[in-house]
PDB file of N, CA and C in Angstrom:
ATOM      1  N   UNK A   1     -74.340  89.028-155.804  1.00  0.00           N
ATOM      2  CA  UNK A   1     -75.063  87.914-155.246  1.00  0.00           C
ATOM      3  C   UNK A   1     -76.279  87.619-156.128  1.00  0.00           C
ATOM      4  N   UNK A   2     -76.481  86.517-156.364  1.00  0.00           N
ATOM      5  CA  UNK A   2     -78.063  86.015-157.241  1.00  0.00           C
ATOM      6  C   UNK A   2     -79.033  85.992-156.403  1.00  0.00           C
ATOM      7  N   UNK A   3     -80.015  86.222-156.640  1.00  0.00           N
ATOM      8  CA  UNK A   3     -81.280  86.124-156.031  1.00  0.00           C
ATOM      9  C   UNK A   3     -82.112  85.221-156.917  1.00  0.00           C
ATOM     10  N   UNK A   4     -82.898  84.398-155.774  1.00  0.00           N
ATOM     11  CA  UNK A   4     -83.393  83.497-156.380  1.00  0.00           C
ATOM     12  C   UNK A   4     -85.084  84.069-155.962  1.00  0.00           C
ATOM     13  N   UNK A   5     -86.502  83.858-156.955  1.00  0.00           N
ATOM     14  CA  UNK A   5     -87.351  83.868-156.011  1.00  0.00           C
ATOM     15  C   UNK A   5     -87.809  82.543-156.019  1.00  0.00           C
ATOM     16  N   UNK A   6     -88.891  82.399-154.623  1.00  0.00           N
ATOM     17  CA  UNK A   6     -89.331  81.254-154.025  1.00  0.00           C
ATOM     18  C   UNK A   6     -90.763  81.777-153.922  1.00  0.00           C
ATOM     19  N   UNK A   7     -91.752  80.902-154.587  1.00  0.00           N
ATOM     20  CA  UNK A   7     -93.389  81.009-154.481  1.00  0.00           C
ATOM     21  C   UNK A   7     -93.315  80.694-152.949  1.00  0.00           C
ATOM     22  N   UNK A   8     -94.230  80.951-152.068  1.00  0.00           N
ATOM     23  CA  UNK A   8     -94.784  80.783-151.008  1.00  0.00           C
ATOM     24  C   UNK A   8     -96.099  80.713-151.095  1.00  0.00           C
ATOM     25  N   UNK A   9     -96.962  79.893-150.809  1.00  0.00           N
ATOM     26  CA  UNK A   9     -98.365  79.779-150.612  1.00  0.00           C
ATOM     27  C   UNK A   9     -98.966  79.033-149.574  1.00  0.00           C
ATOM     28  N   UNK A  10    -100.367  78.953-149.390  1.00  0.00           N
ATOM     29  CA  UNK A  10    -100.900  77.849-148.502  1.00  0.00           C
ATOM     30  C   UNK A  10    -102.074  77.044-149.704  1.00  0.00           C
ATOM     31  N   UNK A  11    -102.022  75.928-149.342  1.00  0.00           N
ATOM     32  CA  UNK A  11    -102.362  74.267-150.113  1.00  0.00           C
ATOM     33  C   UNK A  11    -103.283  73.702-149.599  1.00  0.00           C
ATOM     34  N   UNK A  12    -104.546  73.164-149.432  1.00  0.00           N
ATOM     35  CA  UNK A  12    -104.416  72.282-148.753  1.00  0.00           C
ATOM     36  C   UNK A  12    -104.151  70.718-149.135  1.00  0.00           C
ATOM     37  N   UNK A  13    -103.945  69.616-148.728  1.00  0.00           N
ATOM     38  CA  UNK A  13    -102.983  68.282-149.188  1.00  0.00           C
ATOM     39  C   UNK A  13    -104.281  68.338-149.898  1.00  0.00           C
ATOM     40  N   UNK A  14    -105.523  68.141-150.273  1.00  0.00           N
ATOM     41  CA  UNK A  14    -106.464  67.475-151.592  1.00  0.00           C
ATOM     42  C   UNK A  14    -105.956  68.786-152.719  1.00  0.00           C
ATOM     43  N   UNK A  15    -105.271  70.090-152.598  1.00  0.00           N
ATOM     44  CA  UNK A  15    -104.993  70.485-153.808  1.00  0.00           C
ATOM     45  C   UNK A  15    -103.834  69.991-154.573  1.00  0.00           C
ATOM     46  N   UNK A  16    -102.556  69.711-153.233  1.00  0.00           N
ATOM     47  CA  UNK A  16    -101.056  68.912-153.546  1.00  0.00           C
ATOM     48  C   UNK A  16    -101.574  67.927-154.020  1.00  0.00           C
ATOM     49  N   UNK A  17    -102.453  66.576-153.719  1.00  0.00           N
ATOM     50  CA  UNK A  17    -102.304  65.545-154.714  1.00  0.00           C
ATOM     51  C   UNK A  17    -103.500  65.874-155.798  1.00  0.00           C
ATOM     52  N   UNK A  18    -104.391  66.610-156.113  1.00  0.00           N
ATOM     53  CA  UNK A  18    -104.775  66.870-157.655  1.00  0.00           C
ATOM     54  C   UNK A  18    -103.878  67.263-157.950  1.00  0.00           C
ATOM     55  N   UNK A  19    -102.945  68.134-158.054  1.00  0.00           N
ATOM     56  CA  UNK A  19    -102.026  68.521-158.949  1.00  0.00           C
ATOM     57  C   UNK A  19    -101.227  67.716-159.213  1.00  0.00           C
ATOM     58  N   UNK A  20    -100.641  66.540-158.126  1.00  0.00           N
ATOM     59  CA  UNK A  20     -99.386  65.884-158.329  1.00  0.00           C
ATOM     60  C   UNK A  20    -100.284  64.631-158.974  1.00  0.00           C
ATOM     61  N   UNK A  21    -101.590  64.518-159.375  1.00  0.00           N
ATOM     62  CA  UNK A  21    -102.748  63.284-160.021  1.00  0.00           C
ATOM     63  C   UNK A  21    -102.210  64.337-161.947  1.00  0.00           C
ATOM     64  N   UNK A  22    -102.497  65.099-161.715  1.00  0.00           N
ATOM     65  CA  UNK A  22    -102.893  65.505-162.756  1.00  0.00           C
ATOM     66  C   UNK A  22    -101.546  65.199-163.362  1.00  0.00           C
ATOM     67  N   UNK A  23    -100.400  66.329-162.805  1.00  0.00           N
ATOM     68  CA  UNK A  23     -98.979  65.925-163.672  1.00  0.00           C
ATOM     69  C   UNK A  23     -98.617  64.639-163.692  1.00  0.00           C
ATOM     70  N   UNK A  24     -98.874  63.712-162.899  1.00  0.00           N
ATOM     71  CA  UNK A  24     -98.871  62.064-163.295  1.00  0.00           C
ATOM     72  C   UNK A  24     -99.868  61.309-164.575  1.00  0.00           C
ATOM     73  N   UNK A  25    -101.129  62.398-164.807  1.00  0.00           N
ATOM     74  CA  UNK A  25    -101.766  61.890-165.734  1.00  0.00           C
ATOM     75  C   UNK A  25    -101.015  62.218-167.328  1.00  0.00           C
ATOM     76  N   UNK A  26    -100.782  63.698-167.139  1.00  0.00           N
ATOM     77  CA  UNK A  26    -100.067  64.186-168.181  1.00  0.00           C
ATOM     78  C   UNK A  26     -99.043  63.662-168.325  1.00  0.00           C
ATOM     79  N   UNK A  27     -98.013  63.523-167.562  1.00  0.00           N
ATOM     80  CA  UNK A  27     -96.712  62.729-168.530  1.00  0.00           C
ATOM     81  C   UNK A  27     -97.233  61.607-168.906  1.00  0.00           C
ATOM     82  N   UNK A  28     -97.900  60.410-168.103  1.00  0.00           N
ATOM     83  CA  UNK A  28     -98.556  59.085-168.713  1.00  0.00           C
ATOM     84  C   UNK A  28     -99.083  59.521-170.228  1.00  0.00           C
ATOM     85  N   UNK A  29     -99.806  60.547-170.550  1.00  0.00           N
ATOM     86  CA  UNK A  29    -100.097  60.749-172.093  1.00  0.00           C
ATOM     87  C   UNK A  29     -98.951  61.019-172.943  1.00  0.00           C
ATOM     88  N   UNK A  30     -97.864  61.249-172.047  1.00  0.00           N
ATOM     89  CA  UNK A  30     -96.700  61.364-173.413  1.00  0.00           C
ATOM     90  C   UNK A  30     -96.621  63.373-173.202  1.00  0.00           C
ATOM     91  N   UNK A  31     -97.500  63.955-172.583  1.00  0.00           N
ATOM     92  CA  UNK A  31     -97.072  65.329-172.369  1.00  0.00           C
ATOM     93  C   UNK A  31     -96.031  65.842-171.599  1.00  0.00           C
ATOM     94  N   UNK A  32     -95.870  67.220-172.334  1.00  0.00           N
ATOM     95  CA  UNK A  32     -94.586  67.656-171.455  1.00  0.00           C
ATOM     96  C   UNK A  32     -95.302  68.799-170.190  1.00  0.00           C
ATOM     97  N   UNK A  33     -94.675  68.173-169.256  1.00  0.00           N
ATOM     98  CA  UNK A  33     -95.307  69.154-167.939  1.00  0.00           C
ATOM     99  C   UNK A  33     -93.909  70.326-167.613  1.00  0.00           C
ATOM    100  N   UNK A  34     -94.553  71.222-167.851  1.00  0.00           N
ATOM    101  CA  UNK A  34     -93.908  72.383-166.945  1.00  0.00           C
ATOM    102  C   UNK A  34     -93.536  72.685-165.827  1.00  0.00           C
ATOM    103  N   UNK A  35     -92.022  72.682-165.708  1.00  0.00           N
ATOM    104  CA  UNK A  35     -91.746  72.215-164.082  1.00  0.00           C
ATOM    105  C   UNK A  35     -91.916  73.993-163.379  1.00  0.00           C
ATOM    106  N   UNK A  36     -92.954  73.707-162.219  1.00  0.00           N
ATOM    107  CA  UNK A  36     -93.231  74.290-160.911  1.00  0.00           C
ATOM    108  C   UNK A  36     -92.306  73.998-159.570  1.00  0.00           C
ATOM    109  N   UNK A  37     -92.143  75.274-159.477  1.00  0.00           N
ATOM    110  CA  UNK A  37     -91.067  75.335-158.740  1.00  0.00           C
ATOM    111  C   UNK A  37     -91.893  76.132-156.774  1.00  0.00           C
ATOM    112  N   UNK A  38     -91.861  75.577-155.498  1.00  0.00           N
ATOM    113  CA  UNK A  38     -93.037  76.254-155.094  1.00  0.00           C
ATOM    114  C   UNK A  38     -93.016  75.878-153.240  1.00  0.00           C
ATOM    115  N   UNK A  39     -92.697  76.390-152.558  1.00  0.00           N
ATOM    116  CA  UNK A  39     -92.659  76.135-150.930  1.00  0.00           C
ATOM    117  C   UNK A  39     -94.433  76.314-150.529  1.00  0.00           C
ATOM    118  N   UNK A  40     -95.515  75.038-150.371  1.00  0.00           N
ATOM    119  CA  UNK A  40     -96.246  75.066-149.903  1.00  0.00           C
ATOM    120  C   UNK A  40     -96.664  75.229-147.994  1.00  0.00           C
ATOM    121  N   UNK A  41     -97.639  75.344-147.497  1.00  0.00           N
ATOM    122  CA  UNK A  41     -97.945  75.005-146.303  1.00  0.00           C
ATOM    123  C   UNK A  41     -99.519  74.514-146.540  1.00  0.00           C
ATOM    124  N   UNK A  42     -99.941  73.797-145.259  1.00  0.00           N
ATOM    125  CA  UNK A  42    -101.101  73.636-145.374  1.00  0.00           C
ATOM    126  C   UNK A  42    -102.144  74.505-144.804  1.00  0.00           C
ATOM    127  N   UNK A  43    -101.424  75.397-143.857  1.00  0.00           N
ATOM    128  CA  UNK A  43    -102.987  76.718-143.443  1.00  0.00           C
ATOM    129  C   UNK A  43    -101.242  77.627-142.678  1.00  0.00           C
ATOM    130  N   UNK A  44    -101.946  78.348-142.482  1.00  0.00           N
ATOM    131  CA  UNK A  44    -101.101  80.004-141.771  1.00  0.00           C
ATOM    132  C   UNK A  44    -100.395  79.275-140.508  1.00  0.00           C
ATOM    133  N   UNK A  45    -100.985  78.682-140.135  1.00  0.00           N
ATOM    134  CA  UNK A  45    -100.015  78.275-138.330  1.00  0.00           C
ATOM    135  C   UNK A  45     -98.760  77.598-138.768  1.00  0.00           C
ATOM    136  N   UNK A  46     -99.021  76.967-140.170  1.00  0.00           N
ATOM    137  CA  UNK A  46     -97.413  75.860-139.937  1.00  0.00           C
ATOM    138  C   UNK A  46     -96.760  76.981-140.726  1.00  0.00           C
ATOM    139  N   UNK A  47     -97.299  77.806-141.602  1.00  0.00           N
ATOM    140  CA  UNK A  47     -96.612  78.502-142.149  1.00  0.00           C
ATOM    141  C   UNK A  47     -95.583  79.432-140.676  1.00  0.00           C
ATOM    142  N   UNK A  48     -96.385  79.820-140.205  1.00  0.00           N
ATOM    143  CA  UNK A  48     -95.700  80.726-139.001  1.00  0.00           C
ATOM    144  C   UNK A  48     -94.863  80.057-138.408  1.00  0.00           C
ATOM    145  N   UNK A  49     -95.216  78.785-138.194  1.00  0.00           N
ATOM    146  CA  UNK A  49     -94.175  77.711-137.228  1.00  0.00           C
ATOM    147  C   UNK A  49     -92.990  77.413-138.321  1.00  0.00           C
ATOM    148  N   UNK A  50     -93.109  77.846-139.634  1.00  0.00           N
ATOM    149  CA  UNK A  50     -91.409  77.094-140.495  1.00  0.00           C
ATOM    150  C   UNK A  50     -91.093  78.443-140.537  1.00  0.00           C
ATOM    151  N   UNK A  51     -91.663  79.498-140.915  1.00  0.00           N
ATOM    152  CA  UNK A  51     -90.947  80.490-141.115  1.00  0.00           C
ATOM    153  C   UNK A  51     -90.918  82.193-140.153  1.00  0.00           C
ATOM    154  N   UNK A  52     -89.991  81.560-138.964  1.00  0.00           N
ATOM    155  CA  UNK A  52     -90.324  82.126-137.567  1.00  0.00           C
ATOM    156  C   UNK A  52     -89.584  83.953-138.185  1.00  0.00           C
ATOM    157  N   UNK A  53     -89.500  84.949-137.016  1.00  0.00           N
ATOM    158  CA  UNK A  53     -88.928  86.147-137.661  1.00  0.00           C
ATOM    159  C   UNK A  53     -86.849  85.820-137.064  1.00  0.00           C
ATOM    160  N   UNK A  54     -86.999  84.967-136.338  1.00  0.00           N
ATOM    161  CA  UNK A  54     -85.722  84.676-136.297  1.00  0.00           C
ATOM    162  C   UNK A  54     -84.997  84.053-137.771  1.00  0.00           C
ATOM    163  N   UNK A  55     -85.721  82.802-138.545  1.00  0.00           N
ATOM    164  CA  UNK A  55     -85.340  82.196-139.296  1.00  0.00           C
ATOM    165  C   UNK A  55     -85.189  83.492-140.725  1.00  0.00           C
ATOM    166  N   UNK A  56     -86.519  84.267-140.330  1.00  0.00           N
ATOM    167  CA  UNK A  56     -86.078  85.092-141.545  1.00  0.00           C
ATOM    168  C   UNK A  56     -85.125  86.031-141.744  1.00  0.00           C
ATOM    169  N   UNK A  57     -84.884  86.892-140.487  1.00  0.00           N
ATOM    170  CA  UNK A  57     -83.591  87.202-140.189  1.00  0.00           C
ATOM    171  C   UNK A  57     -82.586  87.122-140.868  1.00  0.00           C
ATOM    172  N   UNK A  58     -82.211  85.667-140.812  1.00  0.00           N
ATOM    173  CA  UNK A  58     -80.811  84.926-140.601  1.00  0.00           C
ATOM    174  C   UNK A  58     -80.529  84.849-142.531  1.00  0.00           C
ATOM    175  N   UNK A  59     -82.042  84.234-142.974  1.00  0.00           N
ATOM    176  CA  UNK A  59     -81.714  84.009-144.522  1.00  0.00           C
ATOM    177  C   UNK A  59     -82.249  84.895-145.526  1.00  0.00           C
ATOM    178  N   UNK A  60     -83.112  86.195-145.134  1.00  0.00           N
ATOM    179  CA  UNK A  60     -83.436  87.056-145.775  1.00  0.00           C
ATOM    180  C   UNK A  60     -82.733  88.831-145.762  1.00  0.00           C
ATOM    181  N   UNK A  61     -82.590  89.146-146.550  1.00  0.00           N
ATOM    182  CA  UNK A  61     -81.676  90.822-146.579  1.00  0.00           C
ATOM    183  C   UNK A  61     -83.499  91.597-146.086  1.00  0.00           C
ATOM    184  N   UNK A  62     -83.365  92.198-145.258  1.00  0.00           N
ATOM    185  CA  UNK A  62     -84.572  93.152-145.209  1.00  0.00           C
ATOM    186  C   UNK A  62     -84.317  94.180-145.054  1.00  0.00           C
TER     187      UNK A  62
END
């Protein structure tokens, strides 16, 4: 079986759009952006609310 990993973090939305400002500035110059790969939340509660211990269960080997 492959294993994939998945970043997990918490964001808040003014860090998601500087970053998604910035990689819009950089390709506009003709740069090459490095694709980020990355499951955000915006604080610990929604995190808890998407990723319940049932859901992890089901899609994680523990």
């Amino acid at each position: 079986m492959k294993v994939k990993k998945v970043k997990i973090g918490i964001k808040s939305l003014n860090e998601v759009l500087e970053g998604f400002a910035e990689t819009a500035e950089a390709i506009e110059r003709g740069e090459k952006v490095k694709k980020r790969r990355g499951i955000y939340f915006e604080n610990l509660e929604a995190f808890r609310r998407a990723l319940t211990e049932k859901r992890l269960e089901r899609y994680c080997m523990l």
